[in-house]
Protein backbone atom coordinates (compact mmCIF):
# COMPACT_ATOMS: atom_id res chain seq x y z
CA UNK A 1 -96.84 -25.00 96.17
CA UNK A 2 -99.82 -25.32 94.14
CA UNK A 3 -98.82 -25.29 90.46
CA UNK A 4 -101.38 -24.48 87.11
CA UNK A 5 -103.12 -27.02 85.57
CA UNK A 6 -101.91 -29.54 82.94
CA UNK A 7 -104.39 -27.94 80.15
CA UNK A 8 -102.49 -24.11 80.64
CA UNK A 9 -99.13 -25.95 80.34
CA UNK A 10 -100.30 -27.45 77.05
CA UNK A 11 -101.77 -24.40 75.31
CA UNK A 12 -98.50 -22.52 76.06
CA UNK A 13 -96.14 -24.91 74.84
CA UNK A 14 -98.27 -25.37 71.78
CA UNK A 15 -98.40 -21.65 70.89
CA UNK A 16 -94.34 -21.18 71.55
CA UNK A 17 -93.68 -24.60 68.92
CA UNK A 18 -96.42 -22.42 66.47
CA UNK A 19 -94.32 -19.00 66.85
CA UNK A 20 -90.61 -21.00 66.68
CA UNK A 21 -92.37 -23.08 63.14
CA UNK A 22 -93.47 -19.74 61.29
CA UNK A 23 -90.38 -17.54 62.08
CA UNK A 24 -88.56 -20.35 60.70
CA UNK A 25 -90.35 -20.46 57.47
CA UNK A 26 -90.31 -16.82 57.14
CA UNK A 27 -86.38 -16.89 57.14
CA UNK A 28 -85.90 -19.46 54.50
CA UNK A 29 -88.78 -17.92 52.58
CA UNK A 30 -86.73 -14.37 52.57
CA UNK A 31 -83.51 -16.48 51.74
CA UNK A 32 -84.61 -18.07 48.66
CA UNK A 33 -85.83 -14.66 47.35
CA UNK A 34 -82.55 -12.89 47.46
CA UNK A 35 -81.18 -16.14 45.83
CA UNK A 36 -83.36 -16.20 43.24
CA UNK A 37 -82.95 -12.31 42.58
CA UNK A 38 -78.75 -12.36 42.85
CA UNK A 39 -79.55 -15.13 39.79
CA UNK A 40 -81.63 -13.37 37.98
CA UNK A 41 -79.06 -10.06 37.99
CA UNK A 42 -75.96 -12.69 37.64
CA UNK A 43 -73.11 -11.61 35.23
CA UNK A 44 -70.41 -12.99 32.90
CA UNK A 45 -67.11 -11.77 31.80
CA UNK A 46 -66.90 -14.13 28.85
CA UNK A 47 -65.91 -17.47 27.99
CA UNK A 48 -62.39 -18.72 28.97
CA UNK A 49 -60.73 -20.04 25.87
CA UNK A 50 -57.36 -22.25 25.15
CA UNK A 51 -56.18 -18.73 23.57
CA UNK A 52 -56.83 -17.29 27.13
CA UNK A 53 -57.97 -14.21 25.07
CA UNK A 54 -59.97 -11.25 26.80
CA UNK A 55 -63.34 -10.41 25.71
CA UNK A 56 -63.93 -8.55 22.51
CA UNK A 57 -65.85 -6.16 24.04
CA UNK A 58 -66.37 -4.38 27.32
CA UNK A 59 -69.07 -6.77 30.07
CA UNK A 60 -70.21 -3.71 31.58
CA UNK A 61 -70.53 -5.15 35.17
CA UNK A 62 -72.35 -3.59 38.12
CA UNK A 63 -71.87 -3.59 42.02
CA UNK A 64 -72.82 -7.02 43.38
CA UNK A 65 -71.81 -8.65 39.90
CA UNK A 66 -70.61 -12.28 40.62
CA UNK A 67 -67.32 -13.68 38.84
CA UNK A 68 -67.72 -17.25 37.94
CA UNK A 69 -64.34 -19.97 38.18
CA UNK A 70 -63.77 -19.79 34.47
CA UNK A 71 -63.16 -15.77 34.21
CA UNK A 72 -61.10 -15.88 37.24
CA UNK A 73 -59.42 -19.00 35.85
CA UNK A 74 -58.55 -16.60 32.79
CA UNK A 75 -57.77 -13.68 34.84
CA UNK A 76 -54.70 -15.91 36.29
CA UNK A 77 -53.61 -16.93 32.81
CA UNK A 78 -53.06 -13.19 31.68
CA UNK A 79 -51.51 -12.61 35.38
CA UNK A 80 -48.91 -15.48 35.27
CA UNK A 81 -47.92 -17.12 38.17
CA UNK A 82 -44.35 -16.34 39.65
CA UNK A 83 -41.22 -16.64 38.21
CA UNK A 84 -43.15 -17.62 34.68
CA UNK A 85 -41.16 -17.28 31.04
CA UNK A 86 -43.64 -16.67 29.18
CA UNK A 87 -42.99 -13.39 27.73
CA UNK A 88 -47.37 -13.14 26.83
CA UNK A 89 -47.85 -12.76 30.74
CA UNK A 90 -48.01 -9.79 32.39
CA UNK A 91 -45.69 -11.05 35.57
CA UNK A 92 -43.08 -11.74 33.05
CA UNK A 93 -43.43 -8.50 31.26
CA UNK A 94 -43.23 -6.40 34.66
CA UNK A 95 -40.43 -8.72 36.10
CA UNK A 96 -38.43 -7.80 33.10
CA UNK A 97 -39.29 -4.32 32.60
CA UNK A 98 -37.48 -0.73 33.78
CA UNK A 99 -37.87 2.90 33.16
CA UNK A 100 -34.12 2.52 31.04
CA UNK A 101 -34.63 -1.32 29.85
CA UNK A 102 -36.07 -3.44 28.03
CA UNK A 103 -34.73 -6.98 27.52
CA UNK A 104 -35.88 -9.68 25.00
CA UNK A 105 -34.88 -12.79 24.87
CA UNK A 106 -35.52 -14.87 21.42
CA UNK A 107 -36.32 -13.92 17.94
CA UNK A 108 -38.22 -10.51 17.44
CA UNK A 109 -39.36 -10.27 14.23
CA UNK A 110 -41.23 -6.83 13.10
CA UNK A 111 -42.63 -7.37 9.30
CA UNK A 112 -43.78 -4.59 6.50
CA UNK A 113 -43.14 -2.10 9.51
CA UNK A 114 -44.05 1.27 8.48
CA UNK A 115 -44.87 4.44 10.29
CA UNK A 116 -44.63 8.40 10.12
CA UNK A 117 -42.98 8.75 13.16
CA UNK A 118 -40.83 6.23 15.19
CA UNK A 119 -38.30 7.02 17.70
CA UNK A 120 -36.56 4.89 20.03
CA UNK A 121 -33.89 6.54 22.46
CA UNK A 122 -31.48 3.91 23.20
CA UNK A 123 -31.40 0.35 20.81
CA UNK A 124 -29.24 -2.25 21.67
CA UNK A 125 -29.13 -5.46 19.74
CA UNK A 126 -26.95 -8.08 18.61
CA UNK A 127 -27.70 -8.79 15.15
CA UNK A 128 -29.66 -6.34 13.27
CA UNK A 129 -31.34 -7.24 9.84
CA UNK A 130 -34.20 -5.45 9.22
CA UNK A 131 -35.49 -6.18 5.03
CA UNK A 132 -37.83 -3.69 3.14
CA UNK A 133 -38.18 -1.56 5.78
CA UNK A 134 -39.74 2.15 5.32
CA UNK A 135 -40.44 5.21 7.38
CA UNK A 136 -40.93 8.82 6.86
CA UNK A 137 -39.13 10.05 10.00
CA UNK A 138 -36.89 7.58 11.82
CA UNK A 139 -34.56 8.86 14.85
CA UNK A 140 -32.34 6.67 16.47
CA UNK A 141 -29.97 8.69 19.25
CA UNK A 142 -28.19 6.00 20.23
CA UNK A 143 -27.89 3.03 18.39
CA UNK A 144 -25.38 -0.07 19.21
CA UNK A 145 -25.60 -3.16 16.79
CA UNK A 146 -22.71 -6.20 16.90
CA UNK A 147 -23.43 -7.19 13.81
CA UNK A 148 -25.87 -4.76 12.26
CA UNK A 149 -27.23 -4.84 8.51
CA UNK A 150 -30.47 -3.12 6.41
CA UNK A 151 -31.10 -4.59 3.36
CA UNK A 152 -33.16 -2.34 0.66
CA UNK A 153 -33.65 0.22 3.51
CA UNK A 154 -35.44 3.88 2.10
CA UNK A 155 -35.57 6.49 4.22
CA UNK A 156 -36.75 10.22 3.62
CA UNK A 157 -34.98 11.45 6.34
CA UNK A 158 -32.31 9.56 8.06
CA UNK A 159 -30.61 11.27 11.27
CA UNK A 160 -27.30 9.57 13.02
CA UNK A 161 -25.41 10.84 16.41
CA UNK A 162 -22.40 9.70 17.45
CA UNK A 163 -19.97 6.87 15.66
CA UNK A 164 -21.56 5.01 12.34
CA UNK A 165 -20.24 3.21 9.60
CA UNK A 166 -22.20 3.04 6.66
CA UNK A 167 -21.00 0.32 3.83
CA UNK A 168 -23.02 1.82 0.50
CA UNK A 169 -25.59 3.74 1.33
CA UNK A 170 -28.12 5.89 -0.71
CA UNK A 171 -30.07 8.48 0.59
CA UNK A 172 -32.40 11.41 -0.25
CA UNK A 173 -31.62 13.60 2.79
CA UNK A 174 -28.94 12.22 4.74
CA UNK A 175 -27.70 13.79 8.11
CA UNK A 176 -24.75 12.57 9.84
CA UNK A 177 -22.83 14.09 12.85
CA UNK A 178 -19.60 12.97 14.76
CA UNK A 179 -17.04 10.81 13.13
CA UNK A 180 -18.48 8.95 10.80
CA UNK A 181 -16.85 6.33 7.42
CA UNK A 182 -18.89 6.38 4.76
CA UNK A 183 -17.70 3.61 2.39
CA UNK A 184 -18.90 4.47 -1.00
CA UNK A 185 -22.06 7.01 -0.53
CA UNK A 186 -24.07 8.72 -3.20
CA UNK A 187 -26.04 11.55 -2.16
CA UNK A 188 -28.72 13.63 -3.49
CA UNK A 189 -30.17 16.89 -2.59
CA UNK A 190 -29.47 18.38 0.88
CA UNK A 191 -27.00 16.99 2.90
CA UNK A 192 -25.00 17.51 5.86
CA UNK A 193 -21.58 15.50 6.77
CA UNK A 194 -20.09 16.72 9.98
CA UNK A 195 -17.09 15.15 10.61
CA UNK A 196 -17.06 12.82 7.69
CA UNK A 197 -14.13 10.38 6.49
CA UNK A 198 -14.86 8.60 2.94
CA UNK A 199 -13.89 6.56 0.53
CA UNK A 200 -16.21 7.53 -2.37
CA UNK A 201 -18.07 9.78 -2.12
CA UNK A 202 -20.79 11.38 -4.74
CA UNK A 203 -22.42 14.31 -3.53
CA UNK A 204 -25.49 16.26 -5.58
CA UNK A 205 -27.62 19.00 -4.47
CA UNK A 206 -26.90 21.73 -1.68
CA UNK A 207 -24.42 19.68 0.51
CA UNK A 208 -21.55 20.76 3.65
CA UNK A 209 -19.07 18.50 3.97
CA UNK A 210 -17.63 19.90 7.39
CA UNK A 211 -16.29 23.25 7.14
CA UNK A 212 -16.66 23.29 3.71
CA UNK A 213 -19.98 24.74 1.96
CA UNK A 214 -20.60 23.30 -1.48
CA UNK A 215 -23.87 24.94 -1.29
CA UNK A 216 -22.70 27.72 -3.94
CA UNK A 217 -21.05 25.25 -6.97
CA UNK A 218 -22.04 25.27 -10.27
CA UNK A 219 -25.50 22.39 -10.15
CA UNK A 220 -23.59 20.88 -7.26
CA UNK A 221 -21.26 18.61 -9.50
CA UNK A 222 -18.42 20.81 -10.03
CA UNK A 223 -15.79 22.26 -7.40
CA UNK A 224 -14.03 25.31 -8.72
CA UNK A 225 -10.80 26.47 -7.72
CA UNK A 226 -11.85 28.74 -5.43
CA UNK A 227 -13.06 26.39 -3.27
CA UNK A 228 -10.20 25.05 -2.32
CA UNK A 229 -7.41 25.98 0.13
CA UNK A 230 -4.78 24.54 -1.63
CA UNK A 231 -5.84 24.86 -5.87
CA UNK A 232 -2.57 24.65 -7.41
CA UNK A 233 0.52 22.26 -8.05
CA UNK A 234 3.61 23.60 -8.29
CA UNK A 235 2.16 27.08 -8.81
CA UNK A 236 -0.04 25.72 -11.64
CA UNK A 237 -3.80 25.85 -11.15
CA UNK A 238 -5.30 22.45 -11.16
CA UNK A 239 -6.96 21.79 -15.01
CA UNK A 240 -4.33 23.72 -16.28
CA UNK A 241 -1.18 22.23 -17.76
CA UNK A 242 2.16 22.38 -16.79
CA UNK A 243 5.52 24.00 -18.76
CA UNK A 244 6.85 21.78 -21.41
CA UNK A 245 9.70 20.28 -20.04
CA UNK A 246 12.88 20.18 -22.57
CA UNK A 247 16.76 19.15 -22.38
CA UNK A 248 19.40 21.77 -22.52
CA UNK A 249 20.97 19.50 -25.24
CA UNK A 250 20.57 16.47 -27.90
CA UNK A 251 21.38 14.17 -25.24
CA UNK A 252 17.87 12.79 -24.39
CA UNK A 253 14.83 12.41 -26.41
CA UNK A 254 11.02 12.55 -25.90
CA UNK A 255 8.32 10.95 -27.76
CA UNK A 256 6.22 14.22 -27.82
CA UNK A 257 5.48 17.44 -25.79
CA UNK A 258 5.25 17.18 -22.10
CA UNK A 259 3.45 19.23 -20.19
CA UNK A 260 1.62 16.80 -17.73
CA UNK A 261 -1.78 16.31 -19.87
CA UNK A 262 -0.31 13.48 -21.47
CA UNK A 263 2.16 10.41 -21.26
CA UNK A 264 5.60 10.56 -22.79
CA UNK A 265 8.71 8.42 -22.95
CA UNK A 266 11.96 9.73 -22.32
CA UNK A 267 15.05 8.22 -23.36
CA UNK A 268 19.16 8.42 -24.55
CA UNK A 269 19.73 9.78 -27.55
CA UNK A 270 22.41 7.35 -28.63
CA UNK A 271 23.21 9.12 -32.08
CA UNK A 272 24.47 12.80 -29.83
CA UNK A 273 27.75 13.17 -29.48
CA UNK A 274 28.11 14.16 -25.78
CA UNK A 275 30.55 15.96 -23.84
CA UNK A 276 31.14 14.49 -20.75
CA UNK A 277 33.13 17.82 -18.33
CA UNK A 278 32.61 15.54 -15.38
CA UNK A 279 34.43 12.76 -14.60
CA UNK A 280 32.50 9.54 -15.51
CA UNK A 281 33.01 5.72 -13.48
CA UNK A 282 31.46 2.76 -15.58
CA UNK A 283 31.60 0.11 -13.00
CA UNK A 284 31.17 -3.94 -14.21
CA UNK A 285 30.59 -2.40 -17.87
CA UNK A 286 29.84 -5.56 -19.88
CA UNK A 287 28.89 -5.19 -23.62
CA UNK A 288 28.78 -7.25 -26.84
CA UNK A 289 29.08 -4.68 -29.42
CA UNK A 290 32.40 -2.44 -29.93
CA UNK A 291 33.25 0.07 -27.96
CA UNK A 292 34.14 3.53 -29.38
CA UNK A 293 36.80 6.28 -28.20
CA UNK A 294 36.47 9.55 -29.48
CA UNK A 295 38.49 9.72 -33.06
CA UNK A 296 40.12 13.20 -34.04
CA UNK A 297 42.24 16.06 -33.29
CA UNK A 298 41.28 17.53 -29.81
CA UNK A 299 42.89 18.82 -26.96
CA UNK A 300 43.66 16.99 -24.00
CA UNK A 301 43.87 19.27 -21.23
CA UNK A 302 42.73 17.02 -18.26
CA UNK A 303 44.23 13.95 -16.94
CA UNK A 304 42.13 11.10 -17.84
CA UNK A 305 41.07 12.43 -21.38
CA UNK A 306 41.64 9.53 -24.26
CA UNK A 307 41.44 9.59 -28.10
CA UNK A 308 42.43 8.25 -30.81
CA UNK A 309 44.26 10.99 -33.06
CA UNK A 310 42.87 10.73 -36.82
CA UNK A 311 46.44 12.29 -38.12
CA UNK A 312 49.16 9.57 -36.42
CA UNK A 313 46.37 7.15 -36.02
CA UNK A 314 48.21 6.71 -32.33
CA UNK A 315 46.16 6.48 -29.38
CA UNK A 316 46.83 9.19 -26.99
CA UNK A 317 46.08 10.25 -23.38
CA UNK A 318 46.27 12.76 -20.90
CA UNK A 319 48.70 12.24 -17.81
CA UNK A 320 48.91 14.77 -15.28
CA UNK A 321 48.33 17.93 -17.48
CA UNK A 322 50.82 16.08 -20.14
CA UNK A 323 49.38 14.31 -23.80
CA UNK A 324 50.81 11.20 -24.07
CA UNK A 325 51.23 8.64 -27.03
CA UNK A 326 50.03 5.03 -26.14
CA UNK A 327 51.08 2.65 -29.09
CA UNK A 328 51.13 -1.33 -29.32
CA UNK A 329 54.59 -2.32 -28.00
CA UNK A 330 56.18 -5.36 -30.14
CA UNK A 331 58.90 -7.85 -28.98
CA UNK A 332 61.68 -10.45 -30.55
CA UNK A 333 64.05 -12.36 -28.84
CA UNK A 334 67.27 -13.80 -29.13
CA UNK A 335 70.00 -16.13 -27.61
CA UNK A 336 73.63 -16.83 -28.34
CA UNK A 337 75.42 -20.02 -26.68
CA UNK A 338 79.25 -19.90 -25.89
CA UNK A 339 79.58 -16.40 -26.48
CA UNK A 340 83.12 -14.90 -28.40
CA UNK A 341 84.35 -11.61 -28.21
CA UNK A 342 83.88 -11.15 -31.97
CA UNK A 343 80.22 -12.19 -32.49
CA UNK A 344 78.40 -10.62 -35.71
CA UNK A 345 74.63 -12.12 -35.88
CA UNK A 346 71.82 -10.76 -37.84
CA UNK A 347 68.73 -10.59 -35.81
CA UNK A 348 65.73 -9.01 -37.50
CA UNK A 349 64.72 -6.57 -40.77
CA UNK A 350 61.72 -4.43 -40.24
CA UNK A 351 59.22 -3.62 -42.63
CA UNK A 352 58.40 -0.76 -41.36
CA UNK A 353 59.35 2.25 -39.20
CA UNK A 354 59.72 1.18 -35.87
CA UNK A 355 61.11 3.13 -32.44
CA UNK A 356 63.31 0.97 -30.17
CA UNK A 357 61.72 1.17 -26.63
CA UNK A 358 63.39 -1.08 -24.51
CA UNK A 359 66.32 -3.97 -24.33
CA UNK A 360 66.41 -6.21 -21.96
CA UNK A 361 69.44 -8.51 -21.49
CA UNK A 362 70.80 -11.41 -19.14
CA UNK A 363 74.47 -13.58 -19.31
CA UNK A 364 73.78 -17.23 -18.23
CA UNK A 365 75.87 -19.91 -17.45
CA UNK A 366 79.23 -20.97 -15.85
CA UNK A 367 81.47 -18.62 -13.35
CA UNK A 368 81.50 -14.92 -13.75
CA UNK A 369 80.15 -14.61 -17.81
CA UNK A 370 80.98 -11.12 -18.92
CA UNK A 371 80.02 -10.11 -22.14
CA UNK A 372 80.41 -6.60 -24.30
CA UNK A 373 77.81 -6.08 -27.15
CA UNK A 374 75.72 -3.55 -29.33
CA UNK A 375 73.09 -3.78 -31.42
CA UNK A 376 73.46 -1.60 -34.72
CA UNK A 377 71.02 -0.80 -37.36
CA UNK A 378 71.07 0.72 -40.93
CA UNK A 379 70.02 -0.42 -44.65
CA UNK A 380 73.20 -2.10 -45.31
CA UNK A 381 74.59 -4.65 -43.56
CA UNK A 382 78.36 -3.75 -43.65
CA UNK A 383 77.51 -0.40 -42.01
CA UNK A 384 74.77 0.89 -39.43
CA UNK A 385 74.48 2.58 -36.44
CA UNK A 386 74.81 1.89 -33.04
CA UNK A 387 71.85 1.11 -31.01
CA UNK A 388 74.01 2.57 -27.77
CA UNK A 389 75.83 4.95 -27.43
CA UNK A 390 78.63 3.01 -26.59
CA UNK A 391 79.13 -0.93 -25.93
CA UNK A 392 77.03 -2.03 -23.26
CA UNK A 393 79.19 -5.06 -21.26
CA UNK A 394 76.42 -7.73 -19.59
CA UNK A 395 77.39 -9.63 -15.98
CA UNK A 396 73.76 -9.76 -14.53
CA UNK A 397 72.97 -13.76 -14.27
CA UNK A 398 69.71 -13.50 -12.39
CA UNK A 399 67.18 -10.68 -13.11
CA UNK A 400 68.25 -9.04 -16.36
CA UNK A 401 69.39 -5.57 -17.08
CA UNK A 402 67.03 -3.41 -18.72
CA UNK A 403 68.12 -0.59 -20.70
CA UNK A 404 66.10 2.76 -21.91
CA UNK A 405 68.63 5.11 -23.05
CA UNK A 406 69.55 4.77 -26.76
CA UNK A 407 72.28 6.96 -28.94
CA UNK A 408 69.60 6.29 -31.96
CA UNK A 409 66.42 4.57 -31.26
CA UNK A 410 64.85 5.10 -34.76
CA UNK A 411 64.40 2.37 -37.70
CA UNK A 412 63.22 3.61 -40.89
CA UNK A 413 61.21 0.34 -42.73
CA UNK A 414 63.37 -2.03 -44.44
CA UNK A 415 66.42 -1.58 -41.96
CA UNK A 416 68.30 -4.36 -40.43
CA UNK A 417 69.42 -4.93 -36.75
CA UNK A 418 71.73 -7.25 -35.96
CA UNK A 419 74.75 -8.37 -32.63
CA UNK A 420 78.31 -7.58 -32.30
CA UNK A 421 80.70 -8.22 -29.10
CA UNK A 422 83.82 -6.30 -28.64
CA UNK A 423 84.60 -8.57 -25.61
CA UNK A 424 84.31 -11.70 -23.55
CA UNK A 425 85.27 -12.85 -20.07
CA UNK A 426 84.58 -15.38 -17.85
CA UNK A 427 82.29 -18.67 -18.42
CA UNK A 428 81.08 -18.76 -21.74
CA UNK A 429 77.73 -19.19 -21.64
CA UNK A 430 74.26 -18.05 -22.84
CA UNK A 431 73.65 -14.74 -23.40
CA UNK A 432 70.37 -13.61 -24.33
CA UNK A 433 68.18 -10.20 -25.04
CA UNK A 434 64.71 -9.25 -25.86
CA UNK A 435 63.64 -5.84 -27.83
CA UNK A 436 60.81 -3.90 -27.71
CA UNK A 437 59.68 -1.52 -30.04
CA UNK A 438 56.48 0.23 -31.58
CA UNK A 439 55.69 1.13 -34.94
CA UNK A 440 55.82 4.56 -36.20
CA UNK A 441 52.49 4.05 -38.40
């Protein structure tokens, strides 16, 4: 095989290395100009800060726009990476975000907050404070504070649903609806208070507490009569006063007219002279001064019934439908040793008329003492008359006899009584009696 000559072999090979040098230089020619081009058209986004802050103003970018490492750098910083706290990011604020809450952790703080209108559906929060705060329409429909409190708070219009409490509060227009306390509340102008329970409460202006309209008093500050159910107190309109009230008697006393519009003082009247019909029990009755029973000439017609009469000076009483005569009951004594049959002893003179109520005798000493006596009165000595009506003869050693039965019981003053014995028997021993009697006077 015959093959071509050296000189063709070389011509070839030099015009393939000549084709293979220019398409190469064409290539990196063409790459350089697009390179140079992109950096001509190149874009920034802005400068990446510590802040981390977004541009203050739009870039603008185009298609093909290149993002250098420090705007991507900030684009990560706004992003947040996973599971960040920062509440500045928006991973945080998405992570912790839902169409019904809204949680936040730490202090929010929302100064010289003012707006036209502001509502917020549902507010939860644990301690509420909000200072100086004004707003021309605020609605909260549901609103649940632990430990809620506005200081200085002004509201034009002030709407509440559901359960509130409100310590002191002041409003212009103030709207409240379910049950709600107001502690002390002054309100002016138009107001509504549905179900409203309060302590004070100062109402001006066109106002409905519940069921009742107030919308018709006189200025709004007075309530008439006729706007209440129940206007009167004992059948006495309220503002009007009541009857004077009196005693049926002298018994008790008042300091002045009373009729309810003014305090009095009721007492006793210790200078009427009562007339008790009842029956009256003083039980542990303890007093210092003297005690008083009535002094004259009545009646007694009911058992119980005391006085003292003014005519016999006696005091007397009523017993079982019958006037009795209580008088002081007086007493003298005597004893005779070694009795006789013929004893004739003076005893007493009285000085002045006396009646004999009662002689009590008793024969003491040795075996069987028997003794026979009488006791007889009179001015003179050497004659009188017998106290019984006939001798009386005395055995009883132990107990006494007592004797109430008398032939003449009566002493004029300045007679004498004095012991004789018709008899004796037995021991002679002591024989001794005791006399009662009350005066006359």
């Amino acid at each position: 095989m015959k093959f071509p000559n050296k000189s063709l072999i070389i011509y070839l090979s030099t015009i393939f290395l000549i084709a293979a040098i220019s398409a190469g230089v064409s290539y990196f020619v063409s790459d350089q100009i697009v390179l140079i081009k992109e950096k001509e058209n190149e874009q920034r986004f802005g400068v990446v800060t510590s802040t981390g802050n977004f541009p203050t103003s739009l870039t603008n970018a185009q298609d093909n726009d290149l993002i250098n490492a420090g705007d991507f750098n900030h684009l990560e910083y706004v992003i947040g990476e996973t599971g960040t706290t920062s509440p500045k990011t928006l991973t945080y604020q998405v992570v912790n975000t839902n169409a019904n809450n809204v949680n936040f952790t730490g202090k929010l703080t929302i100064t010289s907050a003012t707006t036209t209108n502001h509502t917020i559906t549902n507010l939860w929060v644990t301690t509420f404070n909000p200072t100086n705060s004004s707003t021309t329409n605020a609605t909260l429909t549901n609103f649940w504070s632990t430990n809620g409190q506005i200081t200085n708070a002004s509201t034009t219009d002030l709407t509440v649903s559901g359960a509130s409490f409100f310590g002191t509060a002041t409003s212009t227009s103030f709207y409240v609806s379910g049950g709600t306390r107001l502690g002390a509340l002054n309100v002016i102008n138009n107001t509504n208070l549905g179900n409203a329970t309060t302590t004070g409460l100062t109402v001006q202006g066109g106002t409905k507490l519940g069921s009742l309209d107030i919308a018709a008093l006189n200025t709004a500050t007075v309530i008439t009569n006729a706007n209440l159910v129940n206007s009167t107190i004992s059948g006495i309109s309220l503002g009007s006063n009541l009857a004077d009230l009196t005693a049926t008697n002298g018994t008790l006393t008042f300091s002045g007219t009373y009729n309810g519009s003014t305090a009095r003082t009721i007492g006793l009247n210790l200078g009427s002279v009562n007339s008790w019909t009842g029956g009256q029990t003083f039980l542990n009755a303890t007093s210092t001064a003297s005690q008083f029973l009535p002094y004259g000439t009545l009646t007694l017609t009911q058992g119980g019934q005391v006085q003292v009469n003014s005519n016999s000076n006696k005091l007397q009483f009523n017993s079982n439908g019958v006037t009795q005569v209580l008088t002081a009951t007086s007493s003298f004594s005597f004893t005779v040793a070694s009795t006789t049959a013929s004893e004739n002893i003076t005893l007493k003179r009285f000085s002045q008329a006396v009646t004999i109520q009662k002689v009590s005798c008793v024969n003491q000493g040795g075996s069987s003492p028997s003794v026979t006596y009488n006791l007889p009165h009179g001015t003179n000595r050497t004659s009188g008359t017998n106290l019984f009506t006939s001798d009386e003869a005395m055995t009883n050693t132990t107990t006494g006899t007592q004797i109430y039965t008398f032939a003449d019981a009566t002493l004029a003053a300045g007679e004498v009584m004095w012991l004789t014995t018709s008899a004796q028997s037995g021991a002679a021993g002591f024989f001794g009696c005791t006399v009662y009697w009350f005066d006359d006077n």
